[in-house]
N, C-alpha and C. Protein backbone atom coordinates (compact mmCIF):
# COMPACT_ATOMS: atom_id res chain seq x y z
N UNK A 1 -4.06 24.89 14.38
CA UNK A 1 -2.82 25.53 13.97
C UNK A 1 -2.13 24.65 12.93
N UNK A 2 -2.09 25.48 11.97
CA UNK A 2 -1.14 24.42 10.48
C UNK A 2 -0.35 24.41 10.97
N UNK A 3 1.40 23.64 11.30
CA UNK A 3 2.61 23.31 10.97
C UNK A 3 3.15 23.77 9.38
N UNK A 4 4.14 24.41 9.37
CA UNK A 4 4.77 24.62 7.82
C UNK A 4 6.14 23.95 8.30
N UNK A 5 6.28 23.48 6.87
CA UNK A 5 8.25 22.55 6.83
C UNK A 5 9.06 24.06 6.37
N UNK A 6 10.28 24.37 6.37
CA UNK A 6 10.59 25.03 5.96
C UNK A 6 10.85 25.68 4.63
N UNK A 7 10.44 24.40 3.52
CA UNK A 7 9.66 24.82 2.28
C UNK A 7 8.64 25.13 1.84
N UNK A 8 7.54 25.73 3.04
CA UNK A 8 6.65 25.94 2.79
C UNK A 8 5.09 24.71 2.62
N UNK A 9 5.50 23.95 2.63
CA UNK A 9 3.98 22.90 2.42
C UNK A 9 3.91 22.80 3.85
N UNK A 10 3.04 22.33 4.12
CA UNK A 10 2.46 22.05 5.62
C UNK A 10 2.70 20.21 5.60
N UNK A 11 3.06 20.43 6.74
CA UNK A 11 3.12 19.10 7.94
C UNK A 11 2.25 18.02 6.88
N UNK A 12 0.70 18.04 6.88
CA UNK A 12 -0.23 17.27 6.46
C UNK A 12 -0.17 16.90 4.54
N UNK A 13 1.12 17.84 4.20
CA UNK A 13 1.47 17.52 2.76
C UNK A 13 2.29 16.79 2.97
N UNK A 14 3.14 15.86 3.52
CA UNK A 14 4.22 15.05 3.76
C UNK A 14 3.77 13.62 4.73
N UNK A 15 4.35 12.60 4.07
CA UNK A 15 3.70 11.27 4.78
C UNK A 15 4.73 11.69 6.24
N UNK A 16 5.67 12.01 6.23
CA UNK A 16 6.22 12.11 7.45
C UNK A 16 6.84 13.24 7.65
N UNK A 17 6.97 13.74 8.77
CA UNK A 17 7.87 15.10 9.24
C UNK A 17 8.92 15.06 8.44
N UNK A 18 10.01 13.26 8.87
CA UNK A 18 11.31 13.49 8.15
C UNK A 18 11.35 13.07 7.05
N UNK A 19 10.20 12.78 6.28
CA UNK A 19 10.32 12.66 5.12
C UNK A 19 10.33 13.30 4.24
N UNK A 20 11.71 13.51 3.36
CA UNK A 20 11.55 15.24 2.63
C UNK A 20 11.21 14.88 1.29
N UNK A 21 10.03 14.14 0.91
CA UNK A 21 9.41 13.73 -0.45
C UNK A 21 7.98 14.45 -0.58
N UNK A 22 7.65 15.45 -0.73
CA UNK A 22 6.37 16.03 -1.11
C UNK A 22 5.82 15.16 -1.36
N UNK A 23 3.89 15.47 -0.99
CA UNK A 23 3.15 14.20 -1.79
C UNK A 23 2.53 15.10 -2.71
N UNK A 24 2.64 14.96 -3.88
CA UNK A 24 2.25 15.72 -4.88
C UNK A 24 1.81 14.48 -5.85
N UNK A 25 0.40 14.56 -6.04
CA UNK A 25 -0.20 13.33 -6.92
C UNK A 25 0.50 12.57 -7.56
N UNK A 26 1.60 12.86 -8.26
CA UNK A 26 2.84 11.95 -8.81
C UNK A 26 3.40 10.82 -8.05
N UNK A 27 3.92 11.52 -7.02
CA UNK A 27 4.81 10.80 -5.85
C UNK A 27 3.28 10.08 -5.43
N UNK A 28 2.31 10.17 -4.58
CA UNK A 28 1.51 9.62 -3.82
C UNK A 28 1.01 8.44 -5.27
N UNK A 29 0.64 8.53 -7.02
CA UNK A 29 0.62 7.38 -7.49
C UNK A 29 1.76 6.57 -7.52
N UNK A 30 2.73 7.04 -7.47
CA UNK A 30 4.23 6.23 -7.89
C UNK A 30 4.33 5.31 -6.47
N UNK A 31 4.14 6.02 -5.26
CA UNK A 31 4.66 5.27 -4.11
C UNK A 31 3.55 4.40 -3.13
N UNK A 32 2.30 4.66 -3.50
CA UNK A 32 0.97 4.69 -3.03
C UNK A 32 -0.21 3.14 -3.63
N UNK A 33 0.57 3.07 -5.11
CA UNK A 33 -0.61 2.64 -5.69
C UNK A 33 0.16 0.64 -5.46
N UNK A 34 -1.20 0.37 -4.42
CA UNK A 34 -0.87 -0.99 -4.13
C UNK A 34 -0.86 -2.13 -5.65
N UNK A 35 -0.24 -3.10 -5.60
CA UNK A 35 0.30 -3.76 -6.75
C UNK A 35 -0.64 -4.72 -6.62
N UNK A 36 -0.88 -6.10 -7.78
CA UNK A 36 -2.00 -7.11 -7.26
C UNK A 36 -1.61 -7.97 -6.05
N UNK A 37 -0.45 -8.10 -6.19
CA UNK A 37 0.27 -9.11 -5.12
C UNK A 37 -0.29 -8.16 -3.38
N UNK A 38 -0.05 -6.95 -3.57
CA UNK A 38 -0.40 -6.10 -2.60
C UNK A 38 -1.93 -6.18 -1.84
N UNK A 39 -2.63 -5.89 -3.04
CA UNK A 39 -4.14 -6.45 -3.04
C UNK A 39 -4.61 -8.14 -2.63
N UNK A 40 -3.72 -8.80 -3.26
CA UNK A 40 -4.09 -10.18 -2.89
C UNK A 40 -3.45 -10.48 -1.21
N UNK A 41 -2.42 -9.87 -1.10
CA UNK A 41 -2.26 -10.31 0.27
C UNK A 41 -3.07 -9.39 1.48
N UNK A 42 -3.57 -8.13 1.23
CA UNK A 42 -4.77 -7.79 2.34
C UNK A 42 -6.04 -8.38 2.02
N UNK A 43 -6.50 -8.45 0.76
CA UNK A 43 -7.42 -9.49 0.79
C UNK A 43 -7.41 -11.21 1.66
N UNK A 44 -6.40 -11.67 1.71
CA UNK A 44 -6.37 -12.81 2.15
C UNK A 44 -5.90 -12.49 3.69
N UNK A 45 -5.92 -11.46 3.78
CA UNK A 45 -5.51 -11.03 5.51
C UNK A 45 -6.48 -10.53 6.22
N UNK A 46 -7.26 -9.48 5.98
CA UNK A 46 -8.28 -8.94 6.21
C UNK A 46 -10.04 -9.24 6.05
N UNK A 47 -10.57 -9.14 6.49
CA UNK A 47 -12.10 -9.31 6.09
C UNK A 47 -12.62 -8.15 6.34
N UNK A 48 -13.02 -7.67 5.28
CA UNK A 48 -14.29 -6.36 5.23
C UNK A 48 -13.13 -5.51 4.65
N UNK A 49 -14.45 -4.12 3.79
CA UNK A 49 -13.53 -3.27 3.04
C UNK A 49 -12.70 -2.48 3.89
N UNK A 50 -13.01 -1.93 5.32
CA UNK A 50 -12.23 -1.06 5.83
C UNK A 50 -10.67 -1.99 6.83
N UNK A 51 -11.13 -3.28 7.13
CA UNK A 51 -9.58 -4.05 7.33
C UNK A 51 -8.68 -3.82 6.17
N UNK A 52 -9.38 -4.25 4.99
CA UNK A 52 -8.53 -4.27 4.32
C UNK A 52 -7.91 -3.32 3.67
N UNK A 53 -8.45 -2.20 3.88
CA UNK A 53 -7.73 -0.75 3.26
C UNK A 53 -6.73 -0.46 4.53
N UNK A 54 -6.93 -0.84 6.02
CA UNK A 54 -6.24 -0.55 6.48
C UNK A 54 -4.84 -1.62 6.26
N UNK A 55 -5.14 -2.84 6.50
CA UNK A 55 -3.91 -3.80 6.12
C UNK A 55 -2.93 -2.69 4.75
N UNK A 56 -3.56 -1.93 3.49
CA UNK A 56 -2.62 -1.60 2.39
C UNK A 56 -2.16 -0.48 2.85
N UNK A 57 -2.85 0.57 3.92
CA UNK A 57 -2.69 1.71 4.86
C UNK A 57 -1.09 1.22 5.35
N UNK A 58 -1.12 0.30 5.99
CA UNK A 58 0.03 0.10 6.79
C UNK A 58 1.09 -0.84 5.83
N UNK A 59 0.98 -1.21 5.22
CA UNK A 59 2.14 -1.71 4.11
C UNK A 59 2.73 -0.99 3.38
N UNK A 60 1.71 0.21 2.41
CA UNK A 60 2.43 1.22 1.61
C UNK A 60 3.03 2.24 2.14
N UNK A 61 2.81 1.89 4.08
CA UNK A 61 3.80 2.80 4.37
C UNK A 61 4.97 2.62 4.92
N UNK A 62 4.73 1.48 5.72
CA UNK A 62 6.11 0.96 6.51
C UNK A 62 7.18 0.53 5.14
N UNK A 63 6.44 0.07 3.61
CA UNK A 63 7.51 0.07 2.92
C UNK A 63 8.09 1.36 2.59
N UNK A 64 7.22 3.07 2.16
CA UNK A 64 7.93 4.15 2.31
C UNK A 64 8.84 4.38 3.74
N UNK A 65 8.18 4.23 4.77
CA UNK A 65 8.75 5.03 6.45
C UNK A 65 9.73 3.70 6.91
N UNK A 66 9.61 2.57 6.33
CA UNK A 66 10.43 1.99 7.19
C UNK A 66 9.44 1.30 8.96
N UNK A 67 8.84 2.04 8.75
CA UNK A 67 8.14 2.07 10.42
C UNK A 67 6.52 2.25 10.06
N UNK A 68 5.96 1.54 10.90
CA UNK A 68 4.31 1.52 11.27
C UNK A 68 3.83 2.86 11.39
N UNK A 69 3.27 4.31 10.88
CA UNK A 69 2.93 5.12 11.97
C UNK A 69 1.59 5.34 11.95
N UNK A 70 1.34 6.40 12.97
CA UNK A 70 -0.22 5.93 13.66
C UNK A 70 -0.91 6.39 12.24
N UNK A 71 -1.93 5.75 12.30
CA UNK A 71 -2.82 6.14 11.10
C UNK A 71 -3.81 7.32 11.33
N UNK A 72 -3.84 7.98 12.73
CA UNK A 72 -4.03 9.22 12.29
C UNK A 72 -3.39 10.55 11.44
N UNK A 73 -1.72 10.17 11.40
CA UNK A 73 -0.70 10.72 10.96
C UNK A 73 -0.98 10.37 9.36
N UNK A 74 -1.34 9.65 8.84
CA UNK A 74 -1.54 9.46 7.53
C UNK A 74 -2.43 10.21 6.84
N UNK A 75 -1.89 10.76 5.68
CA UNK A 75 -2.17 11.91 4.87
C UNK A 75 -4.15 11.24 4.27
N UNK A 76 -5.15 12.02 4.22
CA UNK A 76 -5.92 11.85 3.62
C UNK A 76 -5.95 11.48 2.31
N UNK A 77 -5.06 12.05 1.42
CA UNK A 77 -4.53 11.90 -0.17
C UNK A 77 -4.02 10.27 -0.06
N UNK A 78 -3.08 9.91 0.64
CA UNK A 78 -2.69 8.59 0.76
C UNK A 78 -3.96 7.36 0.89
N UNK A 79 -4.91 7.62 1.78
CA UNK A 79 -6.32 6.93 2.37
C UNK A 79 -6.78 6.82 0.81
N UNK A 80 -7.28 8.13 -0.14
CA UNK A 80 -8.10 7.97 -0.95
C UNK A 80 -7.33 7.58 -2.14
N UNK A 81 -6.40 7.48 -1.84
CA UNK A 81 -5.20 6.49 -3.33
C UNK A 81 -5.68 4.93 -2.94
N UNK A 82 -5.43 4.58 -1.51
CA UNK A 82 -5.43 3.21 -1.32
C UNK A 82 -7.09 2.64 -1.53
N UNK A 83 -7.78 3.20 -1.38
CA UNK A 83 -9.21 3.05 -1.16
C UNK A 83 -9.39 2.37 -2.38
C-alpha cells in the first residue's frame, strides 16, 4: 500500500514524513551530495565500500533530519546519490 502526503507525492518521495522538502533530483544533489571533508571523514571511519556509504547514509541525514533515522526509511534516490 503507497502512503500519499497531501500533495500528492508518496511517503517514499520525501526523506521524512515531516519533512515538507520534496526530493526532486535538485534538492537530493543540493542536500545529498557528500563534500571531500565528508568523504574523508567516512573514509577514515569506516572500512569497506558498504560501511562507508553507510557512515555518509547517516551524516547527510541527521545533518537534513536533525535525527538518525532507520535506514530502511531512507529514500533509494538518496542511497544512489551517496554511493
Amino acid at each position: 500500500m503507497v502512503e500519499y502526503t497531501g500533495d500528492g507525492l508518496k511517503r517514499a518521495d520525501r526523506l521524512s514524513p515531516a519533512d515538507p522538502t520534496p526530493l526532486t533530483a535538485r534538492t537530493v544533489h543540493r542536500l545529498h551530495t557528500p563534500s571531500n571533508t565528508d568523504r574523508a571523514f567516512a573514509d577514515s571511519t569506516a572500512r569497506g565500500a558498504a560501511p562507508t556509504l553507510m557512515v555518509l547514509v547517516l551524516l547527510k541525514t541527521l545533518e537534513r533530519l536533525g535525527y538518525f533515522p532507520r535506514l530502511a526509511h531512507v529514500p533509494l534516490v538518496v542511497l544512489q546519490r551517496l554511493r
